[in-house]
PDB file of N, CA and C in Angstrom:
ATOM      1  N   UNK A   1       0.846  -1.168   0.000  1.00  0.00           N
ATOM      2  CA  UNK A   1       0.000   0.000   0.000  1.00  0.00           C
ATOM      3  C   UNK A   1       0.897   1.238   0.000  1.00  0.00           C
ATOM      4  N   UNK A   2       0.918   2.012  -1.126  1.00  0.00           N
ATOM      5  CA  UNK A   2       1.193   3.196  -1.090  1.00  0.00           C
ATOM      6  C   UNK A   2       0.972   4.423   0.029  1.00  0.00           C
ATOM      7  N   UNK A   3       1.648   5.267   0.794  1.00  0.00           N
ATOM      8  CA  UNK A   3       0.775   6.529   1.261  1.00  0.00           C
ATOM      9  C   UNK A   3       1.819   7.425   1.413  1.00  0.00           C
ATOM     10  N   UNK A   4       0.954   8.428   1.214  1.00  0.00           N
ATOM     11  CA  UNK A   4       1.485   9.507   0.919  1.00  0.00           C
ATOM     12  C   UNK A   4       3.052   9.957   1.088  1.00  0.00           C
ATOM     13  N   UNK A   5       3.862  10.592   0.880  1.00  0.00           N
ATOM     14  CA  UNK A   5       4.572  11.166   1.508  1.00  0.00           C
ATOM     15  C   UNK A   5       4.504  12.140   2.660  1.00  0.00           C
ATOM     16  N   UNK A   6       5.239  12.174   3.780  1.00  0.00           N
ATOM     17  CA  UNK A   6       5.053  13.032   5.010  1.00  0.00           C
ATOM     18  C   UNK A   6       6.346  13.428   5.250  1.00  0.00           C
ATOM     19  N   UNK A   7       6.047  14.777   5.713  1.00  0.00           N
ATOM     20  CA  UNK A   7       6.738  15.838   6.229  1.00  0.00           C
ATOM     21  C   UNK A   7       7.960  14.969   7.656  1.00  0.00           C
ATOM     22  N   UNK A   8       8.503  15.249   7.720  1.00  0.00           N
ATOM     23  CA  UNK A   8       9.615  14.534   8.937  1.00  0.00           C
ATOM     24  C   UNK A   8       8.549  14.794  10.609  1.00  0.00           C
ATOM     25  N   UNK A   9       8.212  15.871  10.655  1.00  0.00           N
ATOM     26  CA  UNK A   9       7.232  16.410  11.827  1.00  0.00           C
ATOM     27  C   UNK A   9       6.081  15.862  11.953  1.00  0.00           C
ATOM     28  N   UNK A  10       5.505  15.496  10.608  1.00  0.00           N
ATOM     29  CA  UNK A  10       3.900  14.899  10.356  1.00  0.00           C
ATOM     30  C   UNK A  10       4.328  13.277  11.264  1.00  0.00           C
ATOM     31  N   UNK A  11       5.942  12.489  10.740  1.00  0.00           N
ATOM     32  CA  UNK A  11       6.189  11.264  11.168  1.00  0.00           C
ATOM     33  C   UNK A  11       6.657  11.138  12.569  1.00  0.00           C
ATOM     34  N   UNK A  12       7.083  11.921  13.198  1.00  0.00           N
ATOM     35  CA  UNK A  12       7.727  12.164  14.492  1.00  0.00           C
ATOM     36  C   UNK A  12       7.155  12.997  15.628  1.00  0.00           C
ATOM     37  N   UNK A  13       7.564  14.290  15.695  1.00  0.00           N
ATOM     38  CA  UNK A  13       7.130  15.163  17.010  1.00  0.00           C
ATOM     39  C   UNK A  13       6.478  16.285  16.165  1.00  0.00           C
ATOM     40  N   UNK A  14       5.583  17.062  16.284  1.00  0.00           N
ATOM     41  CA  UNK A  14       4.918  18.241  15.714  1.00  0.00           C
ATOM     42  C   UNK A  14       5.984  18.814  16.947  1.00  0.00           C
ATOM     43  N   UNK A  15       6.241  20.230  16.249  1.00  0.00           N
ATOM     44  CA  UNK A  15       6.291  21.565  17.096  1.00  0.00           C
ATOM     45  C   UNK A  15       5.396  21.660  18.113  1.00  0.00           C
ATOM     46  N   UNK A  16       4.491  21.476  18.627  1.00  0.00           N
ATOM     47  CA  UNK A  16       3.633  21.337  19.587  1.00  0.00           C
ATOM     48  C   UNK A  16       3.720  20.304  20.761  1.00  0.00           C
ATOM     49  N   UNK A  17       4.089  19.358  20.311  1.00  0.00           N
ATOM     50  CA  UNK A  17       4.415  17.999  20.648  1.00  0.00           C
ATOM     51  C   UNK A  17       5.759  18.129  21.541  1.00  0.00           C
ATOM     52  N   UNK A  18       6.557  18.788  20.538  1.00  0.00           N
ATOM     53  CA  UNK A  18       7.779  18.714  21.423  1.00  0.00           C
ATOM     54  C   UNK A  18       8.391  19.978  22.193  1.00  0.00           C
ATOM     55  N   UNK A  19       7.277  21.021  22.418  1.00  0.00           N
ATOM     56  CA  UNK A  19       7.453  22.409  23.278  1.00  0.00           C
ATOM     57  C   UNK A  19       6.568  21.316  24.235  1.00  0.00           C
ATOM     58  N   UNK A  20       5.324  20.324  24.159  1.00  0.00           N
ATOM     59  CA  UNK A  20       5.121  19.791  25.562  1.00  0.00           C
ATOM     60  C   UNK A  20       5.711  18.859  26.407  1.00  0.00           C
ATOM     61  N   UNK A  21       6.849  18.372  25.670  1.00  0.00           N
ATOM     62  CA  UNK A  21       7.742  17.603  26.476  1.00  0.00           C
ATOM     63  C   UNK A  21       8.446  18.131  26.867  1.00  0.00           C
ATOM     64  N   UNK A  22       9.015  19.599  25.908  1.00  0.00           N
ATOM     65  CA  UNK A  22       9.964  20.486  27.041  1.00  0.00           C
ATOM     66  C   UNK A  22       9.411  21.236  28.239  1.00  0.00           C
ATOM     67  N   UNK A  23       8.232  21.370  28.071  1.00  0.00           N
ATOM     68  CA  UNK A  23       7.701  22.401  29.630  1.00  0.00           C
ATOM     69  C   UNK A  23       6.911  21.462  30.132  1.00  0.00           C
ATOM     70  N   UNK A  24       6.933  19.693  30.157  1.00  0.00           N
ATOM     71  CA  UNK A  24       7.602  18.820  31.169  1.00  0.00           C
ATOM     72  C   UNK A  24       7.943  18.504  32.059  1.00  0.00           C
ATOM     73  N   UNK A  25       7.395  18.649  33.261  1.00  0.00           N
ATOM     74  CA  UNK A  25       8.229  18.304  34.333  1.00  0.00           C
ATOM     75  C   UNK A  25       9.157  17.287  34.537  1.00  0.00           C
ATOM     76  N   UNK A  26      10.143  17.206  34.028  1.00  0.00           N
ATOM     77  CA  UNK A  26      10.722  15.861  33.549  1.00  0.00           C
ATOM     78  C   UNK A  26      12.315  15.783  33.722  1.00  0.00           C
ATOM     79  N   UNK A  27      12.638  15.002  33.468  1.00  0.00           N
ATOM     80  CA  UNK A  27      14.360  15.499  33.586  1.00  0.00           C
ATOM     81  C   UNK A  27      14.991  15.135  32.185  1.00  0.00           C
ATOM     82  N   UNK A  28      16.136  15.277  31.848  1.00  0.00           N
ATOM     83  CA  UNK A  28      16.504  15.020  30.284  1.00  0.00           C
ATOM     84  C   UNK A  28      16.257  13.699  29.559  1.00  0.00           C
ATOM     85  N   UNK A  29      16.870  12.859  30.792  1.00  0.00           N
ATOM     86  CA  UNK A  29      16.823  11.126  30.080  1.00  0.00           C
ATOM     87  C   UNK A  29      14.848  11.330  29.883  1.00  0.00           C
ATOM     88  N   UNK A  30      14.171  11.514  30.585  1.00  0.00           N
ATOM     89  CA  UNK A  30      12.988  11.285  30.914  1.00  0.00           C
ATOM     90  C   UNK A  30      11.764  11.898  29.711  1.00  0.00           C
ATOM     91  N   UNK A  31      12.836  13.570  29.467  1.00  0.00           N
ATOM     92  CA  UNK A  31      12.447  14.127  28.212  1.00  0.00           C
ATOM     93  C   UNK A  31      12.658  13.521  26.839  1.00  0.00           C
ATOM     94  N   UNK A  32      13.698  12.593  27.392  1.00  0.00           N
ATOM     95  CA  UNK A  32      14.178  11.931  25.703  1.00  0.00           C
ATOM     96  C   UNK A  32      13.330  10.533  25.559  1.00  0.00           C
ATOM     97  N   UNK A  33      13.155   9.980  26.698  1.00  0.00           N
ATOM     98  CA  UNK A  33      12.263   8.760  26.690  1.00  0.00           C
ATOM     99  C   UNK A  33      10.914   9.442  25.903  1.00  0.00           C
ATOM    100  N   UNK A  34       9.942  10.240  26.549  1.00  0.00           N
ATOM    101  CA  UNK A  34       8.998  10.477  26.017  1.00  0.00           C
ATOM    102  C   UNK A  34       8.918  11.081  24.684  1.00  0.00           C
ATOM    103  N   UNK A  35       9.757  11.602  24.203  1.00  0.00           N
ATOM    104  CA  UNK A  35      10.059  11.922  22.567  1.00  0.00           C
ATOM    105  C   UNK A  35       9.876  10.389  21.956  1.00  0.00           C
ATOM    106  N   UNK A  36      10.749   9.929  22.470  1.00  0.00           N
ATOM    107  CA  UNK A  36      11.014   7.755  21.779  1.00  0.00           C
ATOM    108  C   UNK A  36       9.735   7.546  21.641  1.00  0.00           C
ATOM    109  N   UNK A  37       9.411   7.279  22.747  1.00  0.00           N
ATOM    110  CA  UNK A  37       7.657   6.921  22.653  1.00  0.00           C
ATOM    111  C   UNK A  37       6.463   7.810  21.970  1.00  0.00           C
ATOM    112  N   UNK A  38       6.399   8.929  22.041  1.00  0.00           N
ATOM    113  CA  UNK A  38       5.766   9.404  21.147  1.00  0.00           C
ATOM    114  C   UNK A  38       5.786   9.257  20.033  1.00  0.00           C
ATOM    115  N   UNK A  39       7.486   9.300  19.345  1.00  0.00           N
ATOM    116  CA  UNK A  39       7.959   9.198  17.845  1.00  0.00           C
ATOM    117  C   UNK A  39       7.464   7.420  17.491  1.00  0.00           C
ATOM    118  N   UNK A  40       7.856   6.787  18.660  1.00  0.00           N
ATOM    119  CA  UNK A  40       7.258   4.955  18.413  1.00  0.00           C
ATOM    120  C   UNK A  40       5.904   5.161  17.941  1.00  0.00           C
ATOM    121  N   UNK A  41       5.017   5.566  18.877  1.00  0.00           N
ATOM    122  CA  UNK A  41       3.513   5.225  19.075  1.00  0.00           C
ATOM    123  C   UNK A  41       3.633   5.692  17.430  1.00  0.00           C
ATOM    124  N   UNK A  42       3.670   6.940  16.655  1.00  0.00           N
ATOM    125  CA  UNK A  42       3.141   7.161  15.724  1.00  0.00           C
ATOM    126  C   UNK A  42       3.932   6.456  14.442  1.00  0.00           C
ATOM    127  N   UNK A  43       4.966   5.532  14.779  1.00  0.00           N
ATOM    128  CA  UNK A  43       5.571   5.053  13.814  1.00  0.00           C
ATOM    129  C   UNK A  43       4.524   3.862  13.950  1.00  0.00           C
ATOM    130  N   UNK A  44       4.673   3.097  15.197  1.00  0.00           N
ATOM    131  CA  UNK A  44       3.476   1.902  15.373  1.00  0.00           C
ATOM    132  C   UNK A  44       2.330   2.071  14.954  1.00  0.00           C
ATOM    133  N   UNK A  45       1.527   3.515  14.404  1.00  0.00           N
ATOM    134  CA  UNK A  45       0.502   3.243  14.204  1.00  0.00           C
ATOM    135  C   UNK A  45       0.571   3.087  12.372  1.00  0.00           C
ATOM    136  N   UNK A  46       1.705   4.096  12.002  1.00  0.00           N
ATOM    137  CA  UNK A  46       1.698   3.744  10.195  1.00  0.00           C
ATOM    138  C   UNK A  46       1.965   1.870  10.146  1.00  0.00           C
ATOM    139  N   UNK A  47       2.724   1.589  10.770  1.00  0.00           N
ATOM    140  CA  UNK A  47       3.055   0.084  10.226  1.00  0.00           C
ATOM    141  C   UNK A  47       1.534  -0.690  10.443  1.00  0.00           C
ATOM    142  N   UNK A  48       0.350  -0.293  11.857  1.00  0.00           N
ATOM    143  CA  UNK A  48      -0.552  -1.295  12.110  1.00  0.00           C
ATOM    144  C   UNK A  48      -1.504  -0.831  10.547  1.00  0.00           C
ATOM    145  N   UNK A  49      -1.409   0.307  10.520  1.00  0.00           N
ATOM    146  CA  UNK A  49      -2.408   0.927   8.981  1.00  0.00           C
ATOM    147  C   UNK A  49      -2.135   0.141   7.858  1.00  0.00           C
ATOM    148  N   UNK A  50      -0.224  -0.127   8.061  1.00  0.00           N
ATOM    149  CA  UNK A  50      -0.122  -1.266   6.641  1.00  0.00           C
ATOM    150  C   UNK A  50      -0.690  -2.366   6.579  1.00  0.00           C
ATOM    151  N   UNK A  51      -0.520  -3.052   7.603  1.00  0.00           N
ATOM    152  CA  UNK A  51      -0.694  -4.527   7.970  1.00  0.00           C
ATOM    153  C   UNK A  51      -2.440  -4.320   8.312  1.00  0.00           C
ATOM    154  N   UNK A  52      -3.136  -3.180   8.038  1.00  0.00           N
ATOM    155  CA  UNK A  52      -4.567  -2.807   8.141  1.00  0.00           C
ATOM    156  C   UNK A  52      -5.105  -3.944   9.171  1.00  0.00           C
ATOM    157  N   UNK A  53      -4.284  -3.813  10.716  1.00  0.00           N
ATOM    158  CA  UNK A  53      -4.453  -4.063  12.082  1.00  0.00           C
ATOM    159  C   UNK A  53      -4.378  -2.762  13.071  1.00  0.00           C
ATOM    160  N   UNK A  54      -4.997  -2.920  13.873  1.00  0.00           N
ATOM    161  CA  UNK A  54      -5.109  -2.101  15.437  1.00  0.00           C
ATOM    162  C   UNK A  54      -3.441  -2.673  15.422  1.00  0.00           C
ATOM    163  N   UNK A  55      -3.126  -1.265  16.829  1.00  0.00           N
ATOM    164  CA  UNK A  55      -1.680  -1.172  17.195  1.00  0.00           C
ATOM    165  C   UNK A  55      -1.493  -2.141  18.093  1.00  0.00           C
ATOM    166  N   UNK A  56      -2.631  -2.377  18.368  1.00  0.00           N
ATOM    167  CA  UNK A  56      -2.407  -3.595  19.528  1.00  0.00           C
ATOM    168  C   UNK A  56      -2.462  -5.160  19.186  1.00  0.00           C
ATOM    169  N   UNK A  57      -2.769  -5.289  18.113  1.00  0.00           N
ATOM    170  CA  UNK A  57      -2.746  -6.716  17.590  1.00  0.00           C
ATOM    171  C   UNK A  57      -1.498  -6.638  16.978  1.00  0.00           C
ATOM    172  N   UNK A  58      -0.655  -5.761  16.364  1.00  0.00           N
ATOM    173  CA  UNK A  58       0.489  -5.382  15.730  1.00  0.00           C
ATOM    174  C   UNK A  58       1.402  -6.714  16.717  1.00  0.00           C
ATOM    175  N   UNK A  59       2.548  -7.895  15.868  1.00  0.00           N
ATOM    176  CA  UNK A  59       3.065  -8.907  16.232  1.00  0.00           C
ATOM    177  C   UNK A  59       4.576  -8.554  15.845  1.00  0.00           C
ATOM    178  N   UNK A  60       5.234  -8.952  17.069  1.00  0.00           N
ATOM    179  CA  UNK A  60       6.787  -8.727  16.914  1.00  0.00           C
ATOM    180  C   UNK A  60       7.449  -8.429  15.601  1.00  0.00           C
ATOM    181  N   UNK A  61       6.337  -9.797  14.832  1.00  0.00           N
ATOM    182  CA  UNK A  61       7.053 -10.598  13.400  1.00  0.00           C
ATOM    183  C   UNK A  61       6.598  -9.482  12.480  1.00  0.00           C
ATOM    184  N   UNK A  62       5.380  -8.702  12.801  1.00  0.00           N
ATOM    185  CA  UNK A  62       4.914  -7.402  12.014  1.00  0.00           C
ATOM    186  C   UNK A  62       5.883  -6.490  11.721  1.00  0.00           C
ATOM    187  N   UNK A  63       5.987  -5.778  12.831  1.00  0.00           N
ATOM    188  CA  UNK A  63       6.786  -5.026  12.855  1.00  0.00           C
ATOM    189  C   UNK A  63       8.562  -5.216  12.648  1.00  0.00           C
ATOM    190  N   UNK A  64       9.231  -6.493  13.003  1.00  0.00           N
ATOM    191  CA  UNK A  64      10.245  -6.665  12.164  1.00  0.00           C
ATOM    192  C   UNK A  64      10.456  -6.771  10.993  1.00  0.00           C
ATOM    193  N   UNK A  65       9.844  -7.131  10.077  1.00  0.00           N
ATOM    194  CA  UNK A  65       9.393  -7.192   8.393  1.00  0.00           C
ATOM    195  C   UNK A  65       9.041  -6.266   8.162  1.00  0.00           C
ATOM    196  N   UNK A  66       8.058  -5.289   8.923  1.00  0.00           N
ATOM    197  CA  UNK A  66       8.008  -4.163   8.239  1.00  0.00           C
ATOM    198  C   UNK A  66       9.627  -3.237   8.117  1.00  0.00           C
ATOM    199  N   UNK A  67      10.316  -3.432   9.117  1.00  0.00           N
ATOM    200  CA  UNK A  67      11.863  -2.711   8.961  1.00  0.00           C
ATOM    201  C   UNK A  67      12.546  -3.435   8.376  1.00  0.00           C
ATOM    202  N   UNK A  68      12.464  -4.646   8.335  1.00  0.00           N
ATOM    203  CA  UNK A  68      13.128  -5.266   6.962  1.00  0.00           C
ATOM    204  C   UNK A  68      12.887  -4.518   5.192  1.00  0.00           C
ATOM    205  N   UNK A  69      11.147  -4.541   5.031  1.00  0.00           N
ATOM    206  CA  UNK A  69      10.982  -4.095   3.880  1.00  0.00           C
ATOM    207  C   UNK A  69      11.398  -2.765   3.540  1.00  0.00           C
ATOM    208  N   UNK A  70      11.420  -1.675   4.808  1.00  0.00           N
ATOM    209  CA  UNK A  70      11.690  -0.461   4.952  1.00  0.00           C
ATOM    210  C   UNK A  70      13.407  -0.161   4.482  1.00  0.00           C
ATOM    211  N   UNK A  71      14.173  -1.037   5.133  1.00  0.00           N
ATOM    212  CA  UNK A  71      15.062  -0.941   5.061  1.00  0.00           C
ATOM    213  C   UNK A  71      15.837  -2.085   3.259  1.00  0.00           C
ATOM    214  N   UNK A  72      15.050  -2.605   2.983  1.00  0.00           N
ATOM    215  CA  UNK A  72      15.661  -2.574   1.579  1.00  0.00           C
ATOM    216  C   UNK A  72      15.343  -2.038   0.560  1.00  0.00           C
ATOM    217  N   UNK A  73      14.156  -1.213   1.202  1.00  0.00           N
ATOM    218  CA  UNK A  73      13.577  -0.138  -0.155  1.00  0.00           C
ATOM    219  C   UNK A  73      14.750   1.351  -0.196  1.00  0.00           C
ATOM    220  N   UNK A  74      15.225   1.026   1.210  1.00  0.00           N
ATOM    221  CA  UNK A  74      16.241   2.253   1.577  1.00  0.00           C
ATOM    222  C   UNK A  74      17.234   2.014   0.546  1.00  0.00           C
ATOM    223  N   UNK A  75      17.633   0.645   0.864  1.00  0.00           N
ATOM    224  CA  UNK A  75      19.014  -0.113  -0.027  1.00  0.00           C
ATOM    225  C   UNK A  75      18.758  -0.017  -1.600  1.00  0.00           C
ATOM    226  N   UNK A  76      17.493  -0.219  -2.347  1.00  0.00           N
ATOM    227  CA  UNK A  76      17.536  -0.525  -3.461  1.00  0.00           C
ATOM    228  C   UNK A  76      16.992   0.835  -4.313  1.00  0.00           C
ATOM    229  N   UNK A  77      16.495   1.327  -3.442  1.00  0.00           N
ATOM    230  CA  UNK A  77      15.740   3.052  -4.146  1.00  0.00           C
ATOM    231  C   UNK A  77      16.301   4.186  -3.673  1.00  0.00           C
ATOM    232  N   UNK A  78      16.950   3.941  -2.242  1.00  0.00           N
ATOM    233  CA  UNK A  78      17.546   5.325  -2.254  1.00  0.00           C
ATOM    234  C   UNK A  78      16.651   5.796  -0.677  1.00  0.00           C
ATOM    235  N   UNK A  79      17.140   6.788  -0.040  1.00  0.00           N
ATOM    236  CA  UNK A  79      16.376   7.430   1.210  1.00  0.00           C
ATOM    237  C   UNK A  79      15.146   7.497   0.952  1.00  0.00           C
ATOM    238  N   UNK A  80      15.099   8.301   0.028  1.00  0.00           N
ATOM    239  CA  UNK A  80      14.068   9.360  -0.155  1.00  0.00           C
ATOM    240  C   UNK A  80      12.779   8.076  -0.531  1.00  0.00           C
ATOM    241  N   UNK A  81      12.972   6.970  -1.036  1.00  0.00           N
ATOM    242  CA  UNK A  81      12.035   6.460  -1.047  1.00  0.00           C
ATOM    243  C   UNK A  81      11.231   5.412  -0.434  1.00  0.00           C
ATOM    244  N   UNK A  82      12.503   5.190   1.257  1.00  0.00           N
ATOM    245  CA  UNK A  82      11.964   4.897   2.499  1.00  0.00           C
ATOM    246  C   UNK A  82      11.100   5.756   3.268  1.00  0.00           C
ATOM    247  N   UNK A  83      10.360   4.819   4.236  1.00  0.00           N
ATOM    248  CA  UNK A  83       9.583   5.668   5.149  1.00  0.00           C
ATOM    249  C   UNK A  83      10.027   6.549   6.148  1.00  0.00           C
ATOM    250  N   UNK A  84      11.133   5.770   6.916  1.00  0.00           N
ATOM    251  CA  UNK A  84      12.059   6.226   7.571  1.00  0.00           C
ATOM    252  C   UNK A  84      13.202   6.775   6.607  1.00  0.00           C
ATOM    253  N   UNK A  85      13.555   8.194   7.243  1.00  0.00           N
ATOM    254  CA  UNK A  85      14.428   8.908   6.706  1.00  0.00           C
ATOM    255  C   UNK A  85      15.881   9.178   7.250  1.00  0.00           C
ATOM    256  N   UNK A  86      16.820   7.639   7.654  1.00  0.00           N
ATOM    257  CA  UNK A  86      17.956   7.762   8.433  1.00  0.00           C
ATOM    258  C   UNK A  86      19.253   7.246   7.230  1.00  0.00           C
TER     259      UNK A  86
END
């Protein structure tokens, strides 16, 4: 399944998102944990949309194959035409 292309912010933290983890009561490791998890949850939810499952039925084996496929579309097309942009 094709979708769209997204903005790096649309896939990760909005500007909004991440001024509320900084005014946080939190400490740094604690600020960086909740970035992870935020940036997870919304990566977990594009992969359950592929596999057109809830995030919670989403299976180890899901989500490793999905970074498998991710990562040889990286290898064979180039960044720009992975989901992830590393």
């Amino acid at each position: 399944m094709d979708l769209p292309p997204q903005h790096p912010s649309e896939k990760f933290l909005t500007l909004e998102e991440s001024a509320q983890v900084d005014a946080a009561l939190l400490s740094s490791p604690e600020k960086f944990l909740t970035r992870l998890t935020l940036s997870s949850l919304k990566l977990l939810k594009h992969i359950a949309n592929e596999y057109n499952v809830a995030v919670e039925d989403l299976t180890a084996k899901q989500v490793i194959a999905w970074f498998e496929k991710d990562s040889k579309i990286r290898r064979e097309q180039g960044i720009e035409a992975a989901y992830l942009k590393w």
